[in-house]
C-alpha atoms as a PDB file:
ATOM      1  CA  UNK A   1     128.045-120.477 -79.582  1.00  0.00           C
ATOM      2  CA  UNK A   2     129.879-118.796 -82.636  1.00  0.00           C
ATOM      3  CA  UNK A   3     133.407-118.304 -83.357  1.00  0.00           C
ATOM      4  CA  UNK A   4     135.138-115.529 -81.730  1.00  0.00           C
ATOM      5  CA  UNK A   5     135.697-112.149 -82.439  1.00  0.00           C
ATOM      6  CA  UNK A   6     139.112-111.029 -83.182  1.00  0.00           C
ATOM      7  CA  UNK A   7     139.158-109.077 -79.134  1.00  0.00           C
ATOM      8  CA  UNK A   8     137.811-112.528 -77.662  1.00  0.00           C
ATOM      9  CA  UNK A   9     140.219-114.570 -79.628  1.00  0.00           C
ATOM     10  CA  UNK A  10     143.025-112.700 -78.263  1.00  0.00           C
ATOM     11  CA  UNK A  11     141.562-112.760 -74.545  1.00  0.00           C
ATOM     12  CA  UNK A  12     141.706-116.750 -75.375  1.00  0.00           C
ATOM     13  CA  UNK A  13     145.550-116.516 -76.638  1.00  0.00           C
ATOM     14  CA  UNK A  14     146.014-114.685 -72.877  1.00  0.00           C
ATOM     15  CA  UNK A  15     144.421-117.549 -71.388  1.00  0.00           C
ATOM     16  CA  UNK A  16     146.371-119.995 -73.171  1.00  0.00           C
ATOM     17  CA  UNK A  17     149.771-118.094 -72.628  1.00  0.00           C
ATOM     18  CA  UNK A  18     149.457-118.161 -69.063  1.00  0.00           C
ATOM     19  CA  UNK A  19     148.544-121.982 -69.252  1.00  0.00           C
ATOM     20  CA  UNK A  20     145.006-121.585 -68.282  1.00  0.00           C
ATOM     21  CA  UNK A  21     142.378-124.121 -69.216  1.00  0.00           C
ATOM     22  CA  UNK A  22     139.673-121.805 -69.595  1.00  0.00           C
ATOM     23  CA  UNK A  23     137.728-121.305 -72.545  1.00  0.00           C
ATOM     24  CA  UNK A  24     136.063-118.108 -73.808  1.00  0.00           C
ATOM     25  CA  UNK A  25     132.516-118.623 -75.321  1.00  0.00           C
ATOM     26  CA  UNK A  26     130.989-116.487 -78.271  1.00  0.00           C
ATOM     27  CA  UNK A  27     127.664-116.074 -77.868  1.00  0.00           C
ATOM     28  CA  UNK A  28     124.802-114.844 -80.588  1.00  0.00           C
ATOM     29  CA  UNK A  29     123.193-112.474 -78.185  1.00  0.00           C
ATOM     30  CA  UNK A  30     125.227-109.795 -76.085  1.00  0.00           C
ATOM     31  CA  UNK A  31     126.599-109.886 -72.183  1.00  0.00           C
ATOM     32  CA  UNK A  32     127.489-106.427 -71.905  1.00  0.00           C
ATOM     33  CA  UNK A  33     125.335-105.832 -68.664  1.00  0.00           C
ATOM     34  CA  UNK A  34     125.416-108.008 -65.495  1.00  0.00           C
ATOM     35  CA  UNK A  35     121.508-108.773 -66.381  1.00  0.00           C
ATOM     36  CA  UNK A  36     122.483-110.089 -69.969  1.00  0.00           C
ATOM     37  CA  UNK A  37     125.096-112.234 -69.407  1.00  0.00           C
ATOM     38  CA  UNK A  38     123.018-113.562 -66.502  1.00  0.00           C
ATOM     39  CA  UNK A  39     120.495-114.079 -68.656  1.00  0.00           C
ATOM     40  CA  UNK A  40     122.587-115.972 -71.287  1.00  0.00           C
ATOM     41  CA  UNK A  41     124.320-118.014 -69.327  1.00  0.00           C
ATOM     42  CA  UNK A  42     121.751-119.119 -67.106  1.00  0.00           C
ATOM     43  CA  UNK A  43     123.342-118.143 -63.593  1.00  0.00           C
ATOM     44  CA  UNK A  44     122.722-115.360 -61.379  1.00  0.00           C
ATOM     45  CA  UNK A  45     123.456-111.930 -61.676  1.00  0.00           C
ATOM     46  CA  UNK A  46     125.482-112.020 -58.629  1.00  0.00           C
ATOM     47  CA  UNK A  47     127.969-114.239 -60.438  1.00  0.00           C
ATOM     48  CA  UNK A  48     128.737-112.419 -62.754  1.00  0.00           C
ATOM     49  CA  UNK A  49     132.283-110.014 -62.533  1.00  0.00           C
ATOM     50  CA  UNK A  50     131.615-105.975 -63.698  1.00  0.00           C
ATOM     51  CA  UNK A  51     134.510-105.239 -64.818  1.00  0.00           C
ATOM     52  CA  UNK A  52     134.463-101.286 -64.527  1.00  0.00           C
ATOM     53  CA  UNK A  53     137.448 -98.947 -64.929  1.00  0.00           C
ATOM     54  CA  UNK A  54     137.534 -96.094 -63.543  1.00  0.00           C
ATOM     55  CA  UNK A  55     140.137 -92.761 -63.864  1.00  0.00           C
ATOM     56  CA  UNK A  56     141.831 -90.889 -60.775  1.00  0.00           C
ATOM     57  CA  UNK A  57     140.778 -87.344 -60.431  1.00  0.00           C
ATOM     58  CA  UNK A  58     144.288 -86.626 -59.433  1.00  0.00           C
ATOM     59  CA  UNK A  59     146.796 -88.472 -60.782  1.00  0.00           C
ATOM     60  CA  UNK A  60     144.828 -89.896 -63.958  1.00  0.00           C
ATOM     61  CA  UNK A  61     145.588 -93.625 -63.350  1.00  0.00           C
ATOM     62  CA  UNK A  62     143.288 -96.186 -64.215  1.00  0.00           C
ATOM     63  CA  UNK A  63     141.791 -98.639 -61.641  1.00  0.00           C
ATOM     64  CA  UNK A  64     139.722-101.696 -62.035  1.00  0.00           C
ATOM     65  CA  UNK A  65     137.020-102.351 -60.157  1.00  0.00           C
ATOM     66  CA  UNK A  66     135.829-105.962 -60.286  1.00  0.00           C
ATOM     67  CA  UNK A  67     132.547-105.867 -58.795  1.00  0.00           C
ATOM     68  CA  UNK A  68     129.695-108.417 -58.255  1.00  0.00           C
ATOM     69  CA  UNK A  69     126.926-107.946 -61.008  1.00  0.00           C
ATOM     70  CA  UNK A  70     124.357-107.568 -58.188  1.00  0.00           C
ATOM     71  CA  UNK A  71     126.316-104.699 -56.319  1.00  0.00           C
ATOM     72  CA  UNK A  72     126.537-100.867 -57.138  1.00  0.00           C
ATOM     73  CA  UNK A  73     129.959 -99.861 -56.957  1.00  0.00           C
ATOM     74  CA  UNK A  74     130.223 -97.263 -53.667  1.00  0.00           C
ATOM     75  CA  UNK A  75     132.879 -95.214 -55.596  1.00  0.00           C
ATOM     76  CA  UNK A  76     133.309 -93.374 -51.905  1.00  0.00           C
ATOM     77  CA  UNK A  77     134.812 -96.475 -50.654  1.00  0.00           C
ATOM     78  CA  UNK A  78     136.693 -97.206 -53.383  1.00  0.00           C
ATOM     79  CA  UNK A  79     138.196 -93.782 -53.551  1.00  0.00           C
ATOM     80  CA  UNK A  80     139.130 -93.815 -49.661  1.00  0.00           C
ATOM     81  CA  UNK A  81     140.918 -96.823 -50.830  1.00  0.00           C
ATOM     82  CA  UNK A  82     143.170 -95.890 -54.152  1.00  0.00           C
ATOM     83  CA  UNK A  83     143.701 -92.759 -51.865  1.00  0.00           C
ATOM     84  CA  UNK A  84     141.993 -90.446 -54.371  1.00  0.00           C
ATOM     85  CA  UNK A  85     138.492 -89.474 -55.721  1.00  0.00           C
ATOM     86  CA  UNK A  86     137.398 -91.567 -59.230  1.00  0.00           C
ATOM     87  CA  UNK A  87     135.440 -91.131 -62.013  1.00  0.00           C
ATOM     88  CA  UNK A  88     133.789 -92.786 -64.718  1.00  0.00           C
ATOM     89  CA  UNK A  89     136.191 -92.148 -68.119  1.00  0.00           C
ATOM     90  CA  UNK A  90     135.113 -91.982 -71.561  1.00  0.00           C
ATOM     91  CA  UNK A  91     135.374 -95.025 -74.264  1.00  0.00           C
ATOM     92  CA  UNK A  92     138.447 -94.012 -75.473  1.00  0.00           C
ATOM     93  CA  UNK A  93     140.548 -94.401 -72.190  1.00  0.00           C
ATOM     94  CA  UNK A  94     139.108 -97.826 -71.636  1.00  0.00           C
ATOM     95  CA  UNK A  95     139.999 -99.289 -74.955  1.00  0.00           C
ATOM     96  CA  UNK A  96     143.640 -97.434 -74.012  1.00  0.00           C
ATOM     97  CA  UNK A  97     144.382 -98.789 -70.894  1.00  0.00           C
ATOM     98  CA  UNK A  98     142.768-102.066 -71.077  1.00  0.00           C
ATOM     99  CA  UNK A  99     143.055-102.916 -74.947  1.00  0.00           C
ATOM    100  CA  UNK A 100     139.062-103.561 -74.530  1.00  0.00           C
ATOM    101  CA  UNK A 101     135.496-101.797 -74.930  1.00  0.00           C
ATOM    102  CA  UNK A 102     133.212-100.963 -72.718  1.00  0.00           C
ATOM    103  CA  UNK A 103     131.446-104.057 -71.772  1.00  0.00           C
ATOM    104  CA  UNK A 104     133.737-106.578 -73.165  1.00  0.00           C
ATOM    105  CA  UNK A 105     136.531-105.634 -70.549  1.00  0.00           C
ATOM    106  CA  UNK A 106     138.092-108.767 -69.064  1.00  0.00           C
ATOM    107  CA  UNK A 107     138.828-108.768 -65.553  1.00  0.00           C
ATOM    108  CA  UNK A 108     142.921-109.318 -66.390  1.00  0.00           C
ATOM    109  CA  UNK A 109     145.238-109.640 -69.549  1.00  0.00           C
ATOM    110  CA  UNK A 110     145.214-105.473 -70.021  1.00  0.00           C
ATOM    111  CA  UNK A 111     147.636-103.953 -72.596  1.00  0.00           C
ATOM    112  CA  UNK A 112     148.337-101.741 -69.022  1.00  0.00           C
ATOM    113  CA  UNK A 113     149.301-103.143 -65.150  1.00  0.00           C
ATOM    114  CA  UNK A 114     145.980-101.556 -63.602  1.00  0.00           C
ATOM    115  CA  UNK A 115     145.704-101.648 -59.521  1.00  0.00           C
ATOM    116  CA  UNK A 116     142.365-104.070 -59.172  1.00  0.00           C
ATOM    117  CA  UNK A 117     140.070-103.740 -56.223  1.00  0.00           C
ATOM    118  CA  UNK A 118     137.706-107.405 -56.016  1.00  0.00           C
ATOM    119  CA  UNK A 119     134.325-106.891 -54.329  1.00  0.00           C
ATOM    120  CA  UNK A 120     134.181-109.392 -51.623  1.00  0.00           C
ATOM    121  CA  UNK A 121     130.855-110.588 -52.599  1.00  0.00           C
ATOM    122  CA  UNK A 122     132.183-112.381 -55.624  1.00  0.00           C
ATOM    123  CA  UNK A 123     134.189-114.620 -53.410  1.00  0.00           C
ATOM    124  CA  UNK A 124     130.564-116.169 -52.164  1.00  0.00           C
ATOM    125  CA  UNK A 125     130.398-118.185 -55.176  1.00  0.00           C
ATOM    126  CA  UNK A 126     132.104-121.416 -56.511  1.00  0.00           C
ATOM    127  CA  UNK A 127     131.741-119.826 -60.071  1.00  0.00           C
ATOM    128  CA  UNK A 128     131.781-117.116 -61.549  1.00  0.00           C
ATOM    129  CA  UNK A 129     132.071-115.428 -65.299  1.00  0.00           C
ATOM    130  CA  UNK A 130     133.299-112.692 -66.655  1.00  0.00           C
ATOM    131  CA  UNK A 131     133.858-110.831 -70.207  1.00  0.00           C
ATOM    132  CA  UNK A 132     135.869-112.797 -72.832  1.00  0.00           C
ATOM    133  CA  UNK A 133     137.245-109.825 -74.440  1.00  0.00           C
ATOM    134  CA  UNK A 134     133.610-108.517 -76.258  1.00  0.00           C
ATOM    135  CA  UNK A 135     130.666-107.718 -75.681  1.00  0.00           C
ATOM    136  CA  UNK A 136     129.188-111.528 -76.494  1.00  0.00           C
ATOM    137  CA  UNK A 137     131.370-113.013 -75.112  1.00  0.00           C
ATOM    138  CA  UNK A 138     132.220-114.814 -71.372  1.00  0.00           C
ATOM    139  CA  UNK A 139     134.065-117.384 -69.647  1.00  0.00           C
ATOM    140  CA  UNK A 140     134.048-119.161 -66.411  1.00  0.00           C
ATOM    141  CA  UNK A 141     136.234-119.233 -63.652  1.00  0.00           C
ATOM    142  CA  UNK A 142     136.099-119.949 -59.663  1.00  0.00           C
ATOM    143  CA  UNK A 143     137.224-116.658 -57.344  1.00  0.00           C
ATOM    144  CA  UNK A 144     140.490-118.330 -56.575  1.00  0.00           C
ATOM    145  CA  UNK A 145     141.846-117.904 -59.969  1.00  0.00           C
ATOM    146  CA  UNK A 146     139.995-114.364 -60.458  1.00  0.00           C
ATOM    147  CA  UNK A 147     142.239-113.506 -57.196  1.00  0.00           C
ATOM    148  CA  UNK A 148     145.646-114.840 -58.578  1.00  0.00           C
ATOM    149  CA  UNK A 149     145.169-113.658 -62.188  1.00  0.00           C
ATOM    150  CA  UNK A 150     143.694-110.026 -61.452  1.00  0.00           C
ATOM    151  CA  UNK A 151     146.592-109.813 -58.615  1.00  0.00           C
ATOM    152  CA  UNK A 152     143.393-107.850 -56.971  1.00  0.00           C
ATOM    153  CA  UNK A 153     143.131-106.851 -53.857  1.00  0.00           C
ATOM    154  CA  UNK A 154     139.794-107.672 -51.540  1.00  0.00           C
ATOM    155  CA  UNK A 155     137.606-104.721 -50.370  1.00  0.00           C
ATOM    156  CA  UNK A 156     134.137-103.796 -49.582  1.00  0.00           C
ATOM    157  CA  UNK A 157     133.236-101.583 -52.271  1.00  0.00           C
ATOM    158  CA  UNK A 158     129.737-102.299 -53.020  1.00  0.00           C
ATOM    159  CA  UNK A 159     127.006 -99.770 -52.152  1.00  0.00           C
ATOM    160  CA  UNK A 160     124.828-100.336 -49.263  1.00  0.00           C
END
């Protein structure tokens, strides 16, 4: 472990604000992919949370999809859902509307509100981790406090 980046360390202030007693880990190798973090962490890669934004063809919001790192996201199920087709955006409107990069995207503490859909397959587990705020770094958490932080909803959006 290593001493967190200046994104991680202000994932941990979130944390702390909202009275959490979870602690974000800086690692020397990277957990941007499901596999990596896995990997790193020594769990499997169904417990780890994607945390994937994605952009409304139509109106332009962002959405969070917080999906299992085993599961595909089915972005036809996800769009029937937020009620409108979605897309994959470019770097610059994930750092805008989450305050985050690509890959070190927490699943909650966004500069912006973002509607969150939770794959239901993440709810299997007693524990689960997720991005710290960078790309090396994760934290721990059980579903229950995934649900109640995110304010995500539950869906089946993971691709057959």
């Amino acid at each position: 472990m290593v001493d967190l980046t200046a994104l991680a360390r202000r994932f941990q202030d979130e944390l702390d604000a909202r009275g959490l007693e979870i602690v974000v880990e800086e690692h020397a190798t990277s957990a941007r992919t499901a596999q990596d973090a896995a990997a790193t962490l020594g769990i499997t890669v169904g417990q780890i949370v994607k945390s994937l934004v994605f952009r409304g063809e139509t109106t332009g919001n962002a959405y969070l999809l917080l999906v299992s790192g085993s599961n595909r996201v089915a972005e036809d199920k996800a769009a029937a859902i937020l009620g409108e087709a979605i897309r994959k955006p470019d770097a610059r409107f994930v750092r805008e509307t989450t305050g985050f990069v690509i890959g070190g995207v927490p699943p909650f503490g966004h500069s912006t509100n973002l509607r969150t859909l939770i794959d239901r397959d993440l709810l299997r587990y007693n524990k689960i981790s997720a991005s710290g705020g960078s790309e090396c770094s994760t934290f721990f958490l059980d579903p229950q406090t995934l649900l109640e932080q995110s304010a995500g909803e539950v869906v089946d959006i993971a691709a057959p």
